[in-house]
C-alpha atoms as a PDB file:
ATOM      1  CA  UNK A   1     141.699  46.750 153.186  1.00  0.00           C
ATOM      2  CA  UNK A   2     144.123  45.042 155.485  1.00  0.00           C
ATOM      3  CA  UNK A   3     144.797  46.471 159.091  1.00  0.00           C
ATOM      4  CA  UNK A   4     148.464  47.748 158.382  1.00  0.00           C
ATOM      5  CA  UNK A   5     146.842  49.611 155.018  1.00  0.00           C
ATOM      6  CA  UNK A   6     144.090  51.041 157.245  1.00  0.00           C
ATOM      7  CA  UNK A   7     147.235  52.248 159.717  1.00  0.00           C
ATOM      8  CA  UNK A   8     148.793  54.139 156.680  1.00  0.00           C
ATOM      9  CA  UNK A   9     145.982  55.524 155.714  1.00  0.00           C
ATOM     10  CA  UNK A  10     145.378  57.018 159.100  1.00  0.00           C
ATOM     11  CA  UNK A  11     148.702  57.603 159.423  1.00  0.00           C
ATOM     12  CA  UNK A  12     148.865  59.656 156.285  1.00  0.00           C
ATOM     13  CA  UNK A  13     145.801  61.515 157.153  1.00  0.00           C
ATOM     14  CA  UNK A  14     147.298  63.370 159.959  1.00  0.00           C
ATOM     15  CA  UNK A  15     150.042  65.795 159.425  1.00  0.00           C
ATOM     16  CA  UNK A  16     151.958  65.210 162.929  1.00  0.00           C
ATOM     17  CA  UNK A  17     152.201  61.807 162.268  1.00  0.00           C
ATOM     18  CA  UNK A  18     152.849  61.662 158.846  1.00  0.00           C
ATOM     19  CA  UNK A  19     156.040  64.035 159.618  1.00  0.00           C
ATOM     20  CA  UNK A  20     157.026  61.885 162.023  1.00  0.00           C
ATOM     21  CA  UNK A  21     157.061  58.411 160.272  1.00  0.00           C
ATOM     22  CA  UNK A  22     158.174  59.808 156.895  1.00  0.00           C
ATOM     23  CA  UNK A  23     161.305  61.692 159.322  1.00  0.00           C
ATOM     24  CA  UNK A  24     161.928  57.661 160.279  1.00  0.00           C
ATOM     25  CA  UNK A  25     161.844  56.138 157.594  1.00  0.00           C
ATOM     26  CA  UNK A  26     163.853  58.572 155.523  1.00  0.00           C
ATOM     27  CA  UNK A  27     166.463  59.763 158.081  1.00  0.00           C
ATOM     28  CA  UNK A  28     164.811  62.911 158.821  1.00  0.00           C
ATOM     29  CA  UNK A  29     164.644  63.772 154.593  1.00  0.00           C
ATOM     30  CA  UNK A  30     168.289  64.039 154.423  1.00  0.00           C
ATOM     31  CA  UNK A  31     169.108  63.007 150.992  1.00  0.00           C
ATOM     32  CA  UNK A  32     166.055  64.994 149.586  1.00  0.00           C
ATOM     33  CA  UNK A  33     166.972  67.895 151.229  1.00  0.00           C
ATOM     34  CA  UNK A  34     170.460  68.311 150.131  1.00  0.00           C
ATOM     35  CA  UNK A  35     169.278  67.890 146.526  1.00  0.00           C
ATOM     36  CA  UNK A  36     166.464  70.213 147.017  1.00  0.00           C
ATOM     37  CA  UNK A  37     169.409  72.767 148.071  1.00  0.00           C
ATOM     38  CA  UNK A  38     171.893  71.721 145.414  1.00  0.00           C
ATOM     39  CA  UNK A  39     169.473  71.405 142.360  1.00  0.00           C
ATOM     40  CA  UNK A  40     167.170  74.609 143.182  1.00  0.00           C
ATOM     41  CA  UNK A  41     168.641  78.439 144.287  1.00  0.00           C
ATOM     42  CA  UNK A  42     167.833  78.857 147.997  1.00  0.00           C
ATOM     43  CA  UNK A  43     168.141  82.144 150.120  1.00  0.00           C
ATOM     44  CA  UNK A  44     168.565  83.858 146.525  1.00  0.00           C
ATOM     45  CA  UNK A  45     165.212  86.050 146.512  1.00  0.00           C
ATOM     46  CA  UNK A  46     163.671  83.628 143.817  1.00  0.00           C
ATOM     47  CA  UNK A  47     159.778  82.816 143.959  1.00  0.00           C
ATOM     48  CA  UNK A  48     159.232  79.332 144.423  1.00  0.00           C
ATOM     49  CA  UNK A  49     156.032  76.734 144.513  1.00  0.00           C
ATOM     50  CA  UNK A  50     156.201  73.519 146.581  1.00  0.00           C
ATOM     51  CA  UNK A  51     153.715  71.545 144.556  1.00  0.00           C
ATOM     52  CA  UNK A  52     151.893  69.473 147.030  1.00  0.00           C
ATOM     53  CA  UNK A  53     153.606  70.616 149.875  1.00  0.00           C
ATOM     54  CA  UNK A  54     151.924  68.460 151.989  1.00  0.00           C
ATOM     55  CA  UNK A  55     152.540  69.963 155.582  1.00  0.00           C
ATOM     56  CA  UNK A  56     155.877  71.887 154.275  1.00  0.00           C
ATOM     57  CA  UNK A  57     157.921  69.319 155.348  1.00  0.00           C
ATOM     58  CA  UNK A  58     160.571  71.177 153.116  1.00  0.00           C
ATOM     59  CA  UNK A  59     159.298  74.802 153.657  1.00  0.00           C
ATOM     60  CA  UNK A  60     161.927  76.103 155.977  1.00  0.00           C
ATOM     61  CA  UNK A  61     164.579  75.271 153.048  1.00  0.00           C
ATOM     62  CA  UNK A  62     163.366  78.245 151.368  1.00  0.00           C
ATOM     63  CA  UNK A  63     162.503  80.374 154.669  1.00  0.00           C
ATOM     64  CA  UNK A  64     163.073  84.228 153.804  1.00  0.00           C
ATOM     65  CA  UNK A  65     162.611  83.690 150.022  1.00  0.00           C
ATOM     66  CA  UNK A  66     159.267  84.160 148.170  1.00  0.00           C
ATOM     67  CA  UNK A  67     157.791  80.813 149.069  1.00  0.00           C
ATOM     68  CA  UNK A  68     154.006  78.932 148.262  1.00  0.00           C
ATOM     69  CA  UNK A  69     153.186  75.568 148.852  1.00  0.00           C
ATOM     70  CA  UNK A  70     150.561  74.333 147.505  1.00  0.00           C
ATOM     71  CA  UNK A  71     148.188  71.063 148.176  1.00  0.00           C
ATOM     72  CA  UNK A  72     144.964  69.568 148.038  1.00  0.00           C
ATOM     73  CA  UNK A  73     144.670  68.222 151.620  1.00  0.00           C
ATOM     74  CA  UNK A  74     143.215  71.135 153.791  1.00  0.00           C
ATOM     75  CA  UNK A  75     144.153  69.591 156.476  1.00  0.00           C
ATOM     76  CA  UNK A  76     147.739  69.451 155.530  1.00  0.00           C
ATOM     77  CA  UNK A  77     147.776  72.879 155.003  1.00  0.00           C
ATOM     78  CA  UNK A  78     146.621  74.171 158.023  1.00  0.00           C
ATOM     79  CA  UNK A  79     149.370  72.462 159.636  1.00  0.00           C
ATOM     80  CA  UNK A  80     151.840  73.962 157.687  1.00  0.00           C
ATOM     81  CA  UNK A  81     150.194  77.962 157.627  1.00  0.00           C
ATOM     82  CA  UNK A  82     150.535  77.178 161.835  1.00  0.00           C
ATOM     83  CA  UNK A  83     154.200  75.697 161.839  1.00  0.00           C
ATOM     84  CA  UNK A  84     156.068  76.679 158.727  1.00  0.00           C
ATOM     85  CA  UNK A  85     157.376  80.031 156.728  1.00  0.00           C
ATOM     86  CA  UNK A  86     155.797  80.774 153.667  1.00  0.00           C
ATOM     87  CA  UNK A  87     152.578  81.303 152.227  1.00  0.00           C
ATOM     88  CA  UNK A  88     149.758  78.424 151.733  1.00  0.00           C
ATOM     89  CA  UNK A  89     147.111  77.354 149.634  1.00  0.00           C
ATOM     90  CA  UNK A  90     144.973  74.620 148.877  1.00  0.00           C
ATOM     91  CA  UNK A  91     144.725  73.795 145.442  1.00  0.00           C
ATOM     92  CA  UNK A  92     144.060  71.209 142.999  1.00  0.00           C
ATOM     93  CA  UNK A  93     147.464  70.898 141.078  1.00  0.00           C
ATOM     94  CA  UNK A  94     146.319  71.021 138.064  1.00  0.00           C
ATOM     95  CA  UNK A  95     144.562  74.072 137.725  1.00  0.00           C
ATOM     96  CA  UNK A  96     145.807  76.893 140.449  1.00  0.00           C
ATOM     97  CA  UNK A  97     144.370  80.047 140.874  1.00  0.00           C
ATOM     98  CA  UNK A  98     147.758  82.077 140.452  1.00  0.00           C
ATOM     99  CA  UNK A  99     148.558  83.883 137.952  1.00  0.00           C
ATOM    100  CA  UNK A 100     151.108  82.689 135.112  1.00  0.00           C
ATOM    101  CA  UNK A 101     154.699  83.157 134.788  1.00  0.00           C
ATOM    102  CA  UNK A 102     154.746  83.858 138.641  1.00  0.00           C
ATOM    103  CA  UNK A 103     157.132  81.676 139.763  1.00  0.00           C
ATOM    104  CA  UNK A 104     161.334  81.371 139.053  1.00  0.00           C
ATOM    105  CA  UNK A 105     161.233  77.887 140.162  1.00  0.00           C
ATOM    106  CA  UNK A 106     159.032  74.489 141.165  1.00  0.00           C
ATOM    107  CA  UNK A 107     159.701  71.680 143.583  1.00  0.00           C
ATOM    108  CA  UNK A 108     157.361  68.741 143.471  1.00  0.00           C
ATOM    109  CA  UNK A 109     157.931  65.560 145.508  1.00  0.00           C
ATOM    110  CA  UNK A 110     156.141  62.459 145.713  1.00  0.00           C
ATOM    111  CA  UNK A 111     153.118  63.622 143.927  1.00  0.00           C
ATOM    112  CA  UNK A 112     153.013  62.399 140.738  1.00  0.00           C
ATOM    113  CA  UNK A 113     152.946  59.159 141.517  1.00  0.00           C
ATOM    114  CA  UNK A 114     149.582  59.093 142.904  1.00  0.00           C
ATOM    115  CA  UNK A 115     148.156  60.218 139.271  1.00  0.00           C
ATOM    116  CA  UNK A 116     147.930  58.380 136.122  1.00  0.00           C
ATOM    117  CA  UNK A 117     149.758  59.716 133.147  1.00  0.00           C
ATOM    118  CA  UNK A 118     146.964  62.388 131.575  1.00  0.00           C
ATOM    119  CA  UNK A 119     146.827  63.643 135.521  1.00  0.00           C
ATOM    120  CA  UNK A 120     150.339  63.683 135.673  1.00  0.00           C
ATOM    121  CA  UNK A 121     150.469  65.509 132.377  1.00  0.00           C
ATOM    122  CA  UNK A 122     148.158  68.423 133.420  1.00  0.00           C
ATOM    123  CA  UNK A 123     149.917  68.852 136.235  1.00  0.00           C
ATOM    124  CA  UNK A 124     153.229  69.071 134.179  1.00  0.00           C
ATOM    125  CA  UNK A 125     151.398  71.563 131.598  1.00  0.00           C
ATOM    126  CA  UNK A 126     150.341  73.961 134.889  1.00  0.00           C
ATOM    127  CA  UNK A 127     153.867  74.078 136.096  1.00  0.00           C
ATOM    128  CA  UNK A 128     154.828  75.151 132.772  1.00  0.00           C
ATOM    129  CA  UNK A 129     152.205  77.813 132.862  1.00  0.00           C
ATOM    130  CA  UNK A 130     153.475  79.094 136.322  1.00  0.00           C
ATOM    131  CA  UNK A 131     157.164  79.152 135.476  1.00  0.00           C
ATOM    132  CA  UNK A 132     159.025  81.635 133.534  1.00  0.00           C
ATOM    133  CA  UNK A 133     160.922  81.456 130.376  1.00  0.00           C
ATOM    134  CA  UNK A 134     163.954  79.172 131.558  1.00  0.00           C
ATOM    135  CA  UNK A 135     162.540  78.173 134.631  1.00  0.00           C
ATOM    136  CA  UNK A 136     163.227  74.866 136.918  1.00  0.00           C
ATOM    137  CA  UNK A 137     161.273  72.555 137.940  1.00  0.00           C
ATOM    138  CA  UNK A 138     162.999  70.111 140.808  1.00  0.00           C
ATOM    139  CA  UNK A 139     160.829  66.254 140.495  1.00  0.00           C
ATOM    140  CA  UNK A 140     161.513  63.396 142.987  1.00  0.00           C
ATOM    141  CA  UNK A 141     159.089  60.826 142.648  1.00  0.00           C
ATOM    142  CA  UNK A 142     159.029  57.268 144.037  1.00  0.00           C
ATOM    143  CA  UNK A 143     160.130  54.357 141.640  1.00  0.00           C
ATOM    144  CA  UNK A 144     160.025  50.807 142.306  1.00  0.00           C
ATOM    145  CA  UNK A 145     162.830  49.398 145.221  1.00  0.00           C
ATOM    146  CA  UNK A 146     166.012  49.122 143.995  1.00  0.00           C
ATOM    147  CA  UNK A 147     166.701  46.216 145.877  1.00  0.00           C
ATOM    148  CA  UNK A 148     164.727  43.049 146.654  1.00  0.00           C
ATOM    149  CA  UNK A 149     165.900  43.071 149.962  1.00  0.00           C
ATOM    150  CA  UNK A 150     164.578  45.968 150.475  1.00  0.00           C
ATOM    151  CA  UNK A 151     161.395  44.224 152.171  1.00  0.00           C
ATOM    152  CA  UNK A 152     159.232  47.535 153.745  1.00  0.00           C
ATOM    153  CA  UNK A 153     160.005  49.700 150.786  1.00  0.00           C
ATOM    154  CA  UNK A 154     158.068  46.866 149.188  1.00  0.00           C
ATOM    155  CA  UNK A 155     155.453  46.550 151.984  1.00  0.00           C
ATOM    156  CA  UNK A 156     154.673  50.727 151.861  1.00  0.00           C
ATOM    157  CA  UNK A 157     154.376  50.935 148.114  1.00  0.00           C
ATOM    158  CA  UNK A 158     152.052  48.060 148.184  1.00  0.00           C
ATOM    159  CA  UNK A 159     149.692  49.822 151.154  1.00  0.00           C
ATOM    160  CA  UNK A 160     150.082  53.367 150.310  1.00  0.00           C
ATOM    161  CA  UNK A 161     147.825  54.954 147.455  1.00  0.00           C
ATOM    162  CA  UNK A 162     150.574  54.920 144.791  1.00  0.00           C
ATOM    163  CA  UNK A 163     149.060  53.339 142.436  1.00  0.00           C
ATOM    164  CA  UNK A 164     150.954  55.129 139.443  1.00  0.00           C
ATOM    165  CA  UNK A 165     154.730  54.113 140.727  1.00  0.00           C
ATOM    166  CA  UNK A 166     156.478  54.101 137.629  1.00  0.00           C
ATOM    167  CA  UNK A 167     159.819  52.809 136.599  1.00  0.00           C
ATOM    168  CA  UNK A 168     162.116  55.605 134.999  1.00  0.00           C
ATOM    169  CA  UNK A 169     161.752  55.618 131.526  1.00  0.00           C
ATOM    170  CA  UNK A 170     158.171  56.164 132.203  1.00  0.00           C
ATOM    171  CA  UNK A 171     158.989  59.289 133.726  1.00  0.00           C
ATOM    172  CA  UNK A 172     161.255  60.971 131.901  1.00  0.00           C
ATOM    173  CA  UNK A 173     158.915  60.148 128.792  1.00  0.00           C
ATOM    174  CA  UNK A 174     155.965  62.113 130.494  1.00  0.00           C
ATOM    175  CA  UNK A 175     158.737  64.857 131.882  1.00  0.00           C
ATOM    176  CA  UNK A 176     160.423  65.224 127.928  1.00  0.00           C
ATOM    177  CA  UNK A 177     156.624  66.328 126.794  1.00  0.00           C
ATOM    178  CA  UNK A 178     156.843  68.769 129.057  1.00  0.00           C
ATOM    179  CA  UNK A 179     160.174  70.435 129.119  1.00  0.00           C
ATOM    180  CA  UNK A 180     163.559  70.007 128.585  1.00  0.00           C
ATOM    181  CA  UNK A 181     165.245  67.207 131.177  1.00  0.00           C
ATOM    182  CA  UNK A 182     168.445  68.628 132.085  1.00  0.00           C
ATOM    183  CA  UNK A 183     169.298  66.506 134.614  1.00  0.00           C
ATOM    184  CA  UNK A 184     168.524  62.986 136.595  1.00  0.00           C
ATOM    185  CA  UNK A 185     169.436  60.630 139.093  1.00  0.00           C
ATOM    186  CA  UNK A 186     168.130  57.658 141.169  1.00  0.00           C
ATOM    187  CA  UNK A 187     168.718  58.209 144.814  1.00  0.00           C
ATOM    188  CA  UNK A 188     168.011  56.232 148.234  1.00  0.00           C
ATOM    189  CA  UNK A 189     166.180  58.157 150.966  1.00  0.00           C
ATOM    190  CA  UNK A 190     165.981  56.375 154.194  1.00  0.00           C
ATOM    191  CA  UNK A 191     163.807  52.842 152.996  1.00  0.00           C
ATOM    192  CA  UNK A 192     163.136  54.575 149.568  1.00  0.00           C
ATOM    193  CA  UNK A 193     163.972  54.959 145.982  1.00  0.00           C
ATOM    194  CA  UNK A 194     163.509  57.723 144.161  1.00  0.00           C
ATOM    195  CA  UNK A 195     163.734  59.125 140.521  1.00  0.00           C
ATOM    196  CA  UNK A 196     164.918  62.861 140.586  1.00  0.00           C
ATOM    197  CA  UNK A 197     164.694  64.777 137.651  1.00  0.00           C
ATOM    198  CA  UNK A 198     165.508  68.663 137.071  1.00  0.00           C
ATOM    199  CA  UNK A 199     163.306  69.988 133.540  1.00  0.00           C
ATOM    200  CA  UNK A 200     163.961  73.371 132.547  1.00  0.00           C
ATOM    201  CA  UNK A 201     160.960  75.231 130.506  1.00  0.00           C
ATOM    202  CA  UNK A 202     161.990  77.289 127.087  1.00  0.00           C
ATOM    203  CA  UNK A 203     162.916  80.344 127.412  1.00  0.00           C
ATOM    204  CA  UNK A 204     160.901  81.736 125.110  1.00  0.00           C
END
């Protein structure tokens, strides 16, 4: 491992610091969070699970609703139960201890991409568990750079554990086994290119 992947790892590894360069290099999340607020209902009362919330970078979106994040990474989510509305738990994505049907809608960014596709499917098949009938799910998930001039886009996805970065059509073929896609767009946040897709679940 190289010395700038060993300073992303680290970097990654602590939640002050991971904040802080992801606030950088994506303008302080400003694309993500106005679609968070335009694609999912905020300050409406409706129960919500961040799905790896990491440190709940976006969990003051949905301050004074019914709000979990969820994540794997203790130590992320001590961070967040100190600094950040909302209720925590660690969890293993793909099998949470919560009951079904319990939430009205799911936001999961930048997860996916870290797990290959029957992962990435079990995840999908919890999130359909934990929604109700007609529920959203909100998914931004990092694609390839747009642009080949886009040199430390490159440089990140090449160091960071994303080792399941998939184009598009990939996505929205795993997503479509799921649920119904409603919904899609690429955007740019800050150095990086994403692949936002809102599913909704049957509704009955």
């Amino acid at each position: 491992m190289g010395l700038f992947a060993k300073l992303v790892e680290r970097i990654s590894d602590n939640p002050v610091l991971f904040i802080l360069c992801r606030r950088i290099l994506e303008n302080d999340f400003k694309a993500i969070r106005a679609l968070i607020r335009r694609d999912l209902k905020v300050r409406a009362g409706l129960r919500t699970l961040d799905l790896g919330c990491g440190p709940g970078a976006f969990a003051h979106i949905f301050e004074g609703d019914p709000y979990v994040g969820a994540d794997l990474n203790a130590r992320y989510i001590a961070h967040a139960q100190r600094k950040c509305p909302g209720t925590f738990v660690v969890g293993d994505a793909r099998k949470l201890d919560l009951p079904g049907r319990s939430f009205d809608q799911v936001l999961i960014f930048g997860m996916l991409h870290h797990l290959s596709d029957d992962d990435a499917r079990a995840v999908l098949g919890e999130v359909v568990r934990l929604l109700v009938p007609g529920g959203r799910l909100l998914v931004i998930e990092d694609i390839p750079a747009v642009s080949k001039l886009n040199l430390i886009g490159h440089l990140i996805h090449n160091v960071e554990n994303g080792e399941h970065i998939r184009p598009t059509e990939e996505y929205r073929r795993l997503y479509s086994e799921a649920a119904r896609v409603e919904r899609e767009e690429i955007l740019q946040s800050g150095i990086c290119d994403y692949y936002a897709a809102v599913l909704v679940t049957p509704t009955s």
